[in-house]
Protein backbone atom coordinates (compact mmCIF):
# COMPACT_ATOMS: atom_id res chain seq x y z
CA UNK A 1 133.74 124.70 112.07
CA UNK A 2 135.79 123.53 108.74
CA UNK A 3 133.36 122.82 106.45
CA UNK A 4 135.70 119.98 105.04
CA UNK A 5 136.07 118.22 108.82
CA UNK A 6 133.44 115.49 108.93
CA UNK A 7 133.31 114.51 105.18
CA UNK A 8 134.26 111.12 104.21
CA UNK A 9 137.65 110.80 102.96
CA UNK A 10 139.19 107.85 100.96
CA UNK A 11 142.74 105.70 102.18
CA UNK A 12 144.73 108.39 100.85
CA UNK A 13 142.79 110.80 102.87
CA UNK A 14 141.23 112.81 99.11
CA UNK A 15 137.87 114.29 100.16
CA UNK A 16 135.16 112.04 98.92
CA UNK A 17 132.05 113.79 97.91
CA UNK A 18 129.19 111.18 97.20
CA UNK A 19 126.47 114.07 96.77
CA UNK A 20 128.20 114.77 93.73
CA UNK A 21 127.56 112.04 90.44
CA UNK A 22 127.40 113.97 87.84
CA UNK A 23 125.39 112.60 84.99
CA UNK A 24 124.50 109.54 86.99
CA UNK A 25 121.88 109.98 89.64
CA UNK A 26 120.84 106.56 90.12
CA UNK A 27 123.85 105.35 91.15
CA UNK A 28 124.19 107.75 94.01
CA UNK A 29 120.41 107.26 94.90
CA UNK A 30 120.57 103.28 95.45
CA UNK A 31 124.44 102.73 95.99
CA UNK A 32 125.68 102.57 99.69
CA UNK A 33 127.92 104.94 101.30
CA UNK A 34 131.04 104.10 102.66
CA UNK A 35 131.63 104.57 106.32
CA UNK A 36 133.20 107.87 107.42
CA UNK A 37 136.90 108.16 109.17
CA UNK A 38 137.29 105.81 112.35
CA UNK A 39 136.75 108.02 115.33
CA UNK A 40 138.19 108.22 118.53
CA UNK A 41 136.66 109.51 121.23
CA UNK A 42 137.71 110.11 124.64
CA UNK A 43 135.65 108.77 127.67
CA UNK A 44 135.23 112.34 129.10
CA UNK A 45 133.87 113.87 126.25
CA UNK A 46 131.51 110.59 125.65
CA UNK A 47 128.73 112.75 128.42
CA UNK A 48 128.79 115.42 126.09
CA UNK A 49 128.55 114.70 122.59
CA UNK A 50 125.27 112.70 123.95
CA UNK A 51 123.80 116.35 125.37
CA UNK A 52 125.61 118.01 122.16
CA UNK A 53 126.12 115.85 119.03
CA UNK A 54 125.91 118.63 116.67
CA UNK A 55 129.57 119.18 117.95
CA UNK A 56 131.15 115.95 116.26
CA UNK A 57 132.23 112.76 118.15
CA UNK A 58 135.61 113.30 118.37
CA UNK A 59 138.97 113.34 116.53
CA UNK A 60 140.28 110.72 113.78
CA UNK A 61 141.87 108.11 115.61
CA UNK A 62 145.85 108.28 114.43
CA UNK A 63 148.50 105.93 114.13
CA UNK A 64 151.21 105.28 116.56
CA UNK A 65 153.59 105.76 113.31
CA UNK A 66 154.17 105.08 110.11
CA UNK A 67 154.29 101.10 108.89
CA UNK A 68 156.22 100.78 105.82
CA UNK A 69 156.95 97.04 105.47
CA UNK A 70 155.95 95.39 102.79
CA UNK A 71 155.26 92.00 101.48
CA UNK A 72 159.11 90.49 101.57
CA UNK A 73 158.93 87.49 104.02
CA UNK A 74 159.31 87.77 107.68
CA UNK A 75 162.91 86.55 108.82
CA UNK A 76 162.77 88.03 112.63
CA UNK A 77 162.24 86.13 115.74
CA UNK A 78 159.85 83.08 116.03
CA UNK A 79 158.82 83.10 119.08
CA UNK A 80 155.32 82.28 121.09
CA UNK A 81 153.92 85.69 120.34
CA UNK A 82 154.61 85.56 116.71
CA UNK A 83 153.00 81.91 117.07
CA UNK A 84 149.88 83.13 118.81
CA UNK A 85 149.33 86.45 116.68
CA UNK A 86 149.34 83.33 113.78
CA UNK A 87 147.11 81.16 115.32
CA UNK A 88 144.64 84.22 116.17
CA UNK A 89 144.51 85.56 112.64
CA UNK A 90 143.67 81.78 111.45
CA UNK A 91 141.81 80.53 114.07
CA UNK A 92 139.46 80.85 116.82
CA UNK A 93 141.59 80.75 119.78
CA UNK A 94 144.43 77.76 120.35
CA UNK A 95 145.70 75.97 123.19
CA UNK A 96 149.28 75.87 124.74
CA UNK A 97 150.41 72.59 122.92
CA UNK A 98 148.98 73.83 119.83
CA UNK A 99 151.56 77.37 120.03
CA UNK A 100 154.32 74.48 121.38
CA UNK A 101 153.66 72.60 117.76
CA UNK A 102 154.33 75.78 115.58
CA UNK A 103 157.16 76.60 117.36
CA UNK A 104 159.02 73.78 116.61
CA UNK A 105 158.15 74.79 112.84
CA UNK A 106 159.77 77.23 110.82
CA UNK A 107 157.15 80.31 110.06
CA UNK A 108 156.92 79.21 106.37
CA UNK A 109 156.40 75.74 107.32
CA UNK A 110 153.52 76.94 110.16
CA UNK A 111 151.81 78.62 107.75
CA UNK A 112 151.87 75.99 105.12
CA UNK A 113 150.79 73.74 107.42
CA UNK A 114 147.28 76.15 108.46
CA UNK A 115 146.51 76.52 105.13
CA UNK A 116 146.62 72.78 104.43
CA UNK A 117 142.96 72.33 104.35
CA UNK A 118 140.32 69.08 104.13
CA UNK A 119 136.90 68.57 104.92
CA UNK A 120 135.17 69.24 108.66
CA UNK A 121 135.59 66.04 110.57
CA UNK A 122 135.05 67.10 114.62
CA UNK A 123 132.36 67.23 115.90
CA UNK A 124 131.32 65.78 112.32
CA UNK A 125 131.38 65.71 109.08
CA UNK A 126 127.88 67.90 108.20
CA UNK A 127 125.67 69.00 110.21
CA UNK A 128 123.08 66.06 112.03
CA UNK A 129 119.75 65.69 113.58
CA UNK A 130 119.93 66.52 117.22
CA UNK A 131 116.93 67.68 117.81
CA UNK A 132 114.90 64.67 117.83
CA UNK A 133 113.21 65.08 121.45
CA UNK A 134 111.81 68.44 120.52
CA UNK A 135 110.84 68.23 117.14
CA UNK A 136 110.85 64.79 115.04
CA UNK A 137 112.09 65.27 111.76
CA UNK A 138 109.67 63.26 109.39
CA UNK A 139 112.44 61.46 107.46
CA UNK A 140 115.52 62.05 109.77
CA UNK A 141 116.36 59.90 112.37
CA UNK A 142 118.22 60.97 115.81
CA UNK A 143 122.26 61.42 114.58
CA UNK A 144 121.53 61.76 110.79
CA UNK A 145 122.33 63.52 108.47
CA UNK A 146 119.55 66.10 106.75
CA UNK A 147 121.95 68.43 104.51
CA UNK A 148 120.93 66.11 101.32
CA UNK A 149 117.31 66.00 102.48
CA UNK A 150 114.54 68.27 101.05
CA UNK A 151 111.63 68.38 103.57
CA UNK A 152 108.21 68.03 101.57
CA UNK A 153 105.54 70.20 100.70
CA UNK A 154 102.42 70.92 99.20
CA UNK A 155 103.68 74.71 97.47
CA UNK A 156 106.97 76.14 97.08
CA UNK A 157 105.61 78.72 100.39
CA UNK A 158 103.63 76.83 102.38
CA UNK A 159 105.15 76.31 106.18
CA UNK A 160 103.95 73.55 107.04
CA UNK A 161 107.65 72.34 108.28
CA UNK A 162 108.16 75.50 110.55
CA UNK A 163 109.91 73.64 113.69
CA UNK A 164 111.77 70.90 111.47
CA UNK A 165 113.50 73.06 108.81
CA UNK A 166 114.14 75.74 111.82
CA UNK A 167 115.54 72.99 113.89
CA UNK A 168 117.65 72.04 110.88
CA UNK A 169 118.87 75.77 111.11
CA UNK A 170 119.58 75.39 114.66
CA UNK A 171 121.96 72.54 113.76
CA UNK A 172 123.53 74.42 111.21
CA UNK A 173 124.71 76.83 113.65
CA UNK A 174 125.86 74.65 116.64
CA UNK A 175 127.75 72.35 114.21
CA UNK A 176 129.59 75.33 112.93
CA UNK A 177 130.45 76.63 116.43
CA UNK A 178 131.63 73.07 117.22
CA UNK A 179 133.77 72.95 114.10
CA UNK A 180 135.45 75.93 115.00
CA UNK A 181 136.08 75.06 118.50
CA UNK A 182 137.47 71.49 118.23
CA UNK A 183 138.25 70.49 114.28
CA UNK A 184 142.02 71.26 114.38
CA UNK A 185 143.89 74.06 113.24
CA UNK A 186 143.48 75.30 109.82
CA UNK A 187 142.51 78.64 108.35
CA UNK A 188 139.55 76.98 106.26
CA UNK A 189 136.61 78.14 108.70
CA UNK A 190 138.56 81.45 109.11
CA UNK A 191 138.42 81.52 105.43
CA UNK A 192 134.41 80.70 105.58
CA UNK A 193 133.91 83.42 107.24
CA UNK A 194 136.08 85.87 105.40
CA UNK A 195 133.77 84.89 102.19
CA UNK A 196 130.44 84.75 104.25
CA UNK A 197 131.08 88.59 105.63
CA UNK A 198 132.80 89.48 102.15
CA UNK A 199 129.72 87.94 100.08
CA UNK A 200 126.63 87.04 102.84
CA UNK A 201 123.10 85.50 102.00
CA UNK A 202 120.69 85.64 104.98
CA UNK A 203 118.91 82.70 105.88
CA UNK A 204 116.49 84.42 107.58
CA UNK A 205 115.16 86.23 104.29
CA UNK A 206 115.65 83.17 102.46
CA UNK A 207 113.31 81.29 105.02
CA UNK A 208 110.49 83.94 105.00
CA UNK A 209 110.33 83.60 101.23
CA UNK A 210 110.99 80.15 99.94
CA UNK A 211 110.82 76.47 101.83
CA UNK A 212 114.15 74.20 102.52
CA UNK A 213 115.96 77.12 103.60
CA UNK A 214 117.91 74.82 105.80
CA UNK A 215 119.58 72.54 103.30
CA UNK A 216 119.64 76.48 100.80
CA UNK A 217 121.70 78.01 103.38
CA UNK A 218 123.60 74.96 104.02
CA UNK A 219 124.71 74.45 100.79
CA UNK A 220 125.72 78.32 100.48
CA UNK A 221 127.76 77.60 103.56
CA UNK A 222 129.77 74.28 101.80
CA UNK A 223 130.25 76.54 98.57
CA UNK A 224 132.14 78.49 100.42
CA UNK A 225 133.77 75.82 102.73
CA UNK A 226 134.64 74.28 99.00
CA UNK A 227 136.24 76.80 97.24
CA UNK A 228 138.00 78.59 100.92
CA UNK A 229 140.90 78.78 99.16
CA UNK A 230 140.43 77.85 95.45
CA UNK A 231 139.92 80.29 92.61
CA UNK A 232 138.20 83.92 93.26
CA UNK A 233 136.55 83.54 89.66
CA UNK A 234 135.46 80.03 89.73
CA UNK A 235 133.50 80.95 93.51
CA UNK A 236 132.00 84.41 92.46
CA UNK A 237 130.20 82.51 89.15
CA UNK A 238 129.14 79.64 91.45
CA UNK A 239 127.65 81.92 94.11
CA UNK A 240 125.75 83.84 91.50
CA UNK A 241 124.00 80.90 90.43
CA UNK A 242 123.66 79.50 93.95
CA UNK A 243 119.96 78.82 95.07
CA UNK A 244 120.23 80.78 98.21
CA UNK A 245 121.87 83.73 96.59
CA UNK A 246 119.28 84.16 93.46
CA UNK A 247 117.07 83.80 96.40
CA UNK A 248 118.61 86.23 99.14
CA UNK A 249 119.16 89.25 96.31
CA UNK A 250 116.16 88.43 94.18
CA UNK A 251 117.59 87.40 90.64
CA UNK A 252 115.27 84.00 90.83
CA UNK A 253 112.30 86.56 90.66
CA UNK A 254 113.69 89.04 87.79
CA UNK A 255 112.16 89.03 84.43
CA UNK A 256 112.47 90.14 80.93
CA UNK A 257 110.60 92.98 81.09
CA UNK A 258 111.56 93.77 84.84
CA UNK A 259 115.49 92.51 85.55
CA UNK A 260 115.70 92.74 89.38
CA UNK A 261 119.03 94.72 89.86
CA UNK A 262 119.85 94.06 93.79
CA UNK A 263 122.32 90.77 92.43
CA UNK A 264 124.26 92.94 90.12
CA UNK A 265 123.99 96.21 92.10
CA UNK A 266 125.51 93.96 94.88
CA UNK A 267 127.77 92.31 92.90
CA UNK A 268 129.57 95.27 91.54
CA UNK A 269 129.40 97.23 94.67
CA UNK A 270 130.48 95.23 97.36
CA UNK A 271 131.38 91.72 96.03
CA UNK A 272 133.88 92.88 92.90
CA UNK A 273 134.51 95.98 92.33
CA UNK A 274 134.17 98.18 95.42
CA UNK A 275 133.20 101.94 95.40
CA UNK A 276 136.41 103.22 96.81
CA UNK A 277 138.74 105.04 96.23
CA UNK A 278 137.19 105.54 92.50
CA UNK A 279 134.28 104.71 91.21
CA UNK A 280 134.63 102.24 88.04
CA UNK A 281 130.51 101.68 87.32
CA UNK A 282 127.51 103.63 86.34
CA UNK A 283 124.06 102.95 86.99
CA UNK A 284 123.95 101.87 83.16
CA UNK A 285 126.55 98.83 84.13
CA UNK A 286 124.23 97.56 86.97
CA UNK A 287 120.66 97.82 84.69
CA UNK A 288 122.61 96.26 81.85
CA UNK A 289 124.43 93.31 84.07
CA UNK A 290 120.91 92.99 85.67
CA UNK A 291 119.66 92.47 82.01
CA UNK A 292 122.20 89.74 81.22
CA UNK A 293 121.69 87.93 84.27
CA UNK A 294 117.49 87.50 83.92
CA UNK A 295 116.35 84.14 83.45
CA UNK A 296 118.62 81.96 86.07
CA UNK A 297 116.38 80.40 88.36
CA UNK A 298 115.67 77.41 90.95
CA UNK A 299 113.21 74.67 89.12
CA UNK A 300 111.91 73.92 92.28
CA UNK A 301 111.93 73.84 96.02
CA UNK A 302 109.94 71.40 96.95
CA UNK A 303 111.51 68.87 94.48
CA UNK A 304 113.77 65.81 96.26
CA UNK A 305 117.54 67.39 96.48
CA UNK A 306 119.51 68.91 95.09
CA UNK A 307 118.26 71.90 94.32
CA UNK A 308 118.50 72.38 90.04
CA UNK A 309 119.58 76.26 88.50
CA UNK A 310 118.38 76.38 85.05
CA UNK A 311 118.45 79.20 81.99
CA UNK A 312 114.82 79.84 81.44
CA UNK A 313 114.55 81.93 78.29
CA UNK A 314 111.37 83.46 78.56
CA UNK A 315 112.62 85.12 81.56
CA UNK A 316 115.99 86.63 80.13
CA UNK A 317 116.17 90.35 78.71
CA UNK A 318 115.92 90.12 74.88
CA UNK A 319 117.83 93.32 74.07
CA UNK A 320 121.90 94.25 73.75
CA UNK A 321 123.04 94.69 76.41
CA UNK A 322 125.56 98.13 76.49
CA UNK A 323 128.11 98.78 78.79
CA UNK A 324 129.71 101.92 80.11
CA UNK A 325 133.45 103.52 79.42
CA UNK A 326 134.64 101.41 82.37
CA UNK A 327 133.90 98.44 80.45
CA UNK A 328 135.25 99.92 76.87
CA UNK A 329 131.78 100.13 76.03
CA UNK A 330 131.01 97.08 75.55
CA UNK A 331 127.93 95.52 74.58
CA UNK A 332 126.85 91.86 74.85
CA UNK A 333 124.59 90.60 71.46
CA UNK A 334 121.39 89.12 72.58
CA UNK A 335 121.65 85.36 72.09
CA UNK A 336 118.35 83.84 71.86
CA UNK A 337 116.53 80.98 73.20
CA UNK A 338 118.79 78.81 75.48
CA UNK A 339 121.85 80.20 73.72
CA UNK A 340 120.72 83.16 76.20
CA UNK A 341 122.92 81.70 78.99
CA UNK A 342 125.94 82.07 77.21
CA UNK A 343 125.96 85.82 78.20
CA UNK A 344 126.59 84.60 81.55
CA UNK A 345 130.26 83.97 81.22
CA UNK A 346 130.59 86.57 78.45
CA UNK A 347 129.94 89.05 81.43
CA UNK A 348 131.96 87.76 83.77
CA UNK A 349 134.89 88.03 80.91
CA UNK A 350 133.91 91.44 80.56
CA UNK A 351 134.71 92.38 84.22
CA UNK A 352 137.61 90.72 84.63
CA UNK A 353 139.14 91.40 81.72
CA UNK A 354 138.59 95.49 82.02
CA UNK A 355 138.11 95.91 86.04
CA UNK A 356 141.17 93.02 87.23
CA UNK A 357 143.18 95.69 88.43
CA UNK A 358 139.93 97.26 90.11
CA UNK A 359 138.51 94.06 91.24
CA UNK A 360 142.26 92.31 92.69
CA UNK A 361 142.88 95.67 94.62
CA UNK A 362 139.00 95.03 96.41
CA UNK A 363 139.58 91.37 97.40
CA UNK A 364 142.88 92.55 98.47
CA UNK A 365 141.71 95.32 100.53
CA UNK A 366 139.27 92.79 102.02
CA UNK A 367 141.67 90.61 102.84
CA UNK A 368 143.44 92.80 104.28
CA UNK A 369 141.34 94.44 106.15
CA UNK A 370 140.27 90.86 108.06
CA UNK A 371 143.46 88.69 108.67
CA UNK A 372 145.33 92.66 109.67
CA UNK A 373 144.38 95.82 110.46
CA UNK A 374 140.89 98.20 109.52
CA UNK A 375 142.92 101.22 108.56
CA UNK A 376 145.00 101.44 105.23
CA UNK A 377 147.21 104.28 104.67
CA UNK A 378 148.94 105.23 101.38
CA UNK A 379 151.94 103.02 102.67
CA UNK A 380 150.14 99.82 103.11
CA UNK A 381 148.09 100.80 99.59
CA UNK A 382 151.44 101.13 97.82
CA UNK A 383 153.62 98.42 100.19
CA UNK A 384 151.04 95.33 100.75
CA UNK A 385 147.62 96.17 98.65
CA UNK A 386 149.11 96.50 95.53
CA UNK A 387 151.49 93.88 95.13
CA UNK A 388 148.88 91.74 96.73
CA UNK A 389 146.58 92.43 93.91
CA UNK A 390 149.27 91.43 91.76
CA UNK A 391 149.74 88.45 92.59
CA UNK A 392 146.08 87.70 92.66
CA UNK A 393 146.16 88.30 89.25
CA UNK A 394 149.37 86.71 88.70
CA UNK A 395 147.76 83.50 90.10
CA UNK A 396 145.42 83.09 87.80
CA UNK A 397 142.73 84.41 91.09
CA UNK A 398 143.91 81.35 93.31
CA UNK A 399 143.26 82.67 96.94
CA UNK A 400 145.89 79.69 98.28
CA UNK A 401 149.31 81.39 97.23
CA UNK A 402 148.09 85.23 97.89
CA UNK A 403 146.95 84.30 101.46
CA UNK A 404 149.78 82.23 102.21
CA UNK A 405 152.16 85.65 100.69
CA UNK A 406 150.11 88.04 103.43
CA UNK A 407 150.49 85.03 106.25
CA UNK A 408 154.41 85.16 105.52
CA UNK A 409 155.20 88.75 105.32
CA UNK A 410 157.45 91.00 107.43
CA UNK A 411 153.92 93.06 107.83
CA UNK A 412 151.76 90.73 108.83
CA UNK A 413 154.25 90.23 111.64
């Protein structure tokens, strides 16, 4: 067998050897590894590989040919299938009159008119209290509205609200699948969940560790249904001083002494900068982010909402902090006392300013890889992902006029 047949290869299809990090072997102990080529596998041989998996699962899956449009806008036919493959991307399924509306519509004027977006209004507006019968929510009544509501306790982890904050939960969750089912068409909630799979908390986690995880995870939910289509830098800052986040990946608990790394591990890995097809961050980036970002924590959970974030300087890393070649070694000055969260934004600079280029090419790639197709050759790399990154940056990191550029092109189509 070629030794070379079942290693992981990047979009360009360059061997990828992440056994290899020389110099660096913390980053390939705790970083993930990307997923291997898609495989395809035929049903016949599906019996076999179970009795013999040592013999592969199959051959990479290939393309029917090569796609080399680009980003120029589509000017071919408008016709119900181009209408539908729209309203599928956006959506979550349409009905005839809604195809019948588009097509009346020029394709630039459908999709201005899906990424026109406002607030949830059908079934309603937030999520509400129908749950009453089963559980009675102490300070809720039957129809309201909970989502600016802390439940109260005793502790910060006592349970004693089990049934009421999980029924809040439950709401949660049915009100979203009503909103996507009857609020209109409009890519917003496709847009919610492009951000909640790109950058996820899990309320779960967040519920087995703090109290009020209902109105936490709700409130992660409407930061993203906020900013759907606002500014990439303006969300990623708010989300890493979000209560559910510092909850979900741990930076409410990290310390002077002991940063908690999973937030900046997480943040450079899969939320920013990616780790393919190069890597652009050492181990000593993550430690020294995680440094930097000690001391932002919740003030309280059992407190009436909203939930506050505040700099606590006792908890923040006292030292330099010192950043790798990726960052032109850059090091941000300890600022003391509560001059400490100023090294918040300084940080965030610092990425953006060295890693745009890295970071517009990941949320591109993303993007792409959501509203189109899994697989990206060198074509689409060259033809769509890198002019898309462009005009992120071009934009200033407004998601509205790049997503609206992907929704119009000849490729998309």
């Amino acid at each position: 067998m070629p030794v070379n047949k079942y290693k992981r290869r990047d979009f360009l299809g360059k061997l990828l050897n992440h056994d290899e990090q020389p110099g660096d072997a913390l980053f390939n102990k705790y970083s993930r590894k990307s997923l291997s080529d898609r495989v395809y596998t035929p049903y016949e041989n599906f019996i076999e590989q179970i009795d013999h998996p040592e013999q592969g699962t199959g051959e990479t899956a290939a393309r029917v040919g090569n796609v080399t449009s680009g980003l120029t806008q589509y000017t071919g036919t408008w016709t119900a299938w181009e209408v539908n493959h729209l309203l599928r991307r956006t959506g979550f399924g349409n009905k005839k009159t809604d195809t019948e509306a588009l097509l009346a519509m020029t394709m630039s004027a459908a999709v201005d008119q899906l990424t026109t977006i406002g607030a949830p209004g059908n079934p309603s507006t937030t999520p509400l209290n129908y749950n009453q019968a089963a559980v009675v929510d102490p300070t809720i009544a039957l129809g309201g509205d909970w989502t600016a509501n802390n439940l109260t306790y005793s502790t910060a982890t006592s349970s004693n609200d089990g049934t009421v904050n999980g029924s809040r939960i439950a709401s949660q969750i049915y009100w979203t699948w009503g909103v996507w089912l009857n609020d209109g068409n409009s890519i917003r909630e496709k847009m919610v969940n492009f951000w909640y799979h790109f950058i996820p908390v899990n309320y779960s986690d967040i519920g087995n560790s703090v109290v009020n995880s209902a109105t936490l995870y709700n409130d992660y939910i409407k930061l993203l249904r906020d900013n759907a289509l606002g500014n990439f830098q303006t969300l990623i800052k708010a989300i890493a001083k979000s209560p559910a986040m510092l909850i979900y990946l741990g930076n409410h608990y990290s310390t002077a002494t002991a940063p908690n790394e999973n937030f900046a591990r997480e943040l450079m890995e899969l939320f920013m900068l990616g780790k393919e097809p190069t890597q652009n961050y050492t181990e000593l980036d993550v430690q020294s982010g995680a440094k930097v970002l000690s001391g932002w924590r919740v003030a309280s959970f059992t407190a009436a909402y909203p939930f506050v974030v505040n700099f606590y300087s006792n908890y923040h890393n006292q030292s330099t902090k010192v950043f790798s070649s990726n960052f032109n070694s850059t090091p941000i000055a300890n600022q003391t006392g509560a001059n400490g969260a100023n090294e918040f934004n300084t940080y965030f600079d610092m990425l953006f300013q060295y890693q745009s280029v890295t970071i517009s090419k990941y949320i591109a790639r993303r993007l792409y890889r959501f509203f189109v197709y899994y697989d990206i050759d060198s074509n689409i790399e060259t033809n769509v992902i890198v002019p898309l990154a462009a005009a992120i940056i071009s934009n200033s990191w407004n998601m509205l006029p790049v997503v609206k550029l992907l929704l119009k092109s000849e490729h998309f189509y």
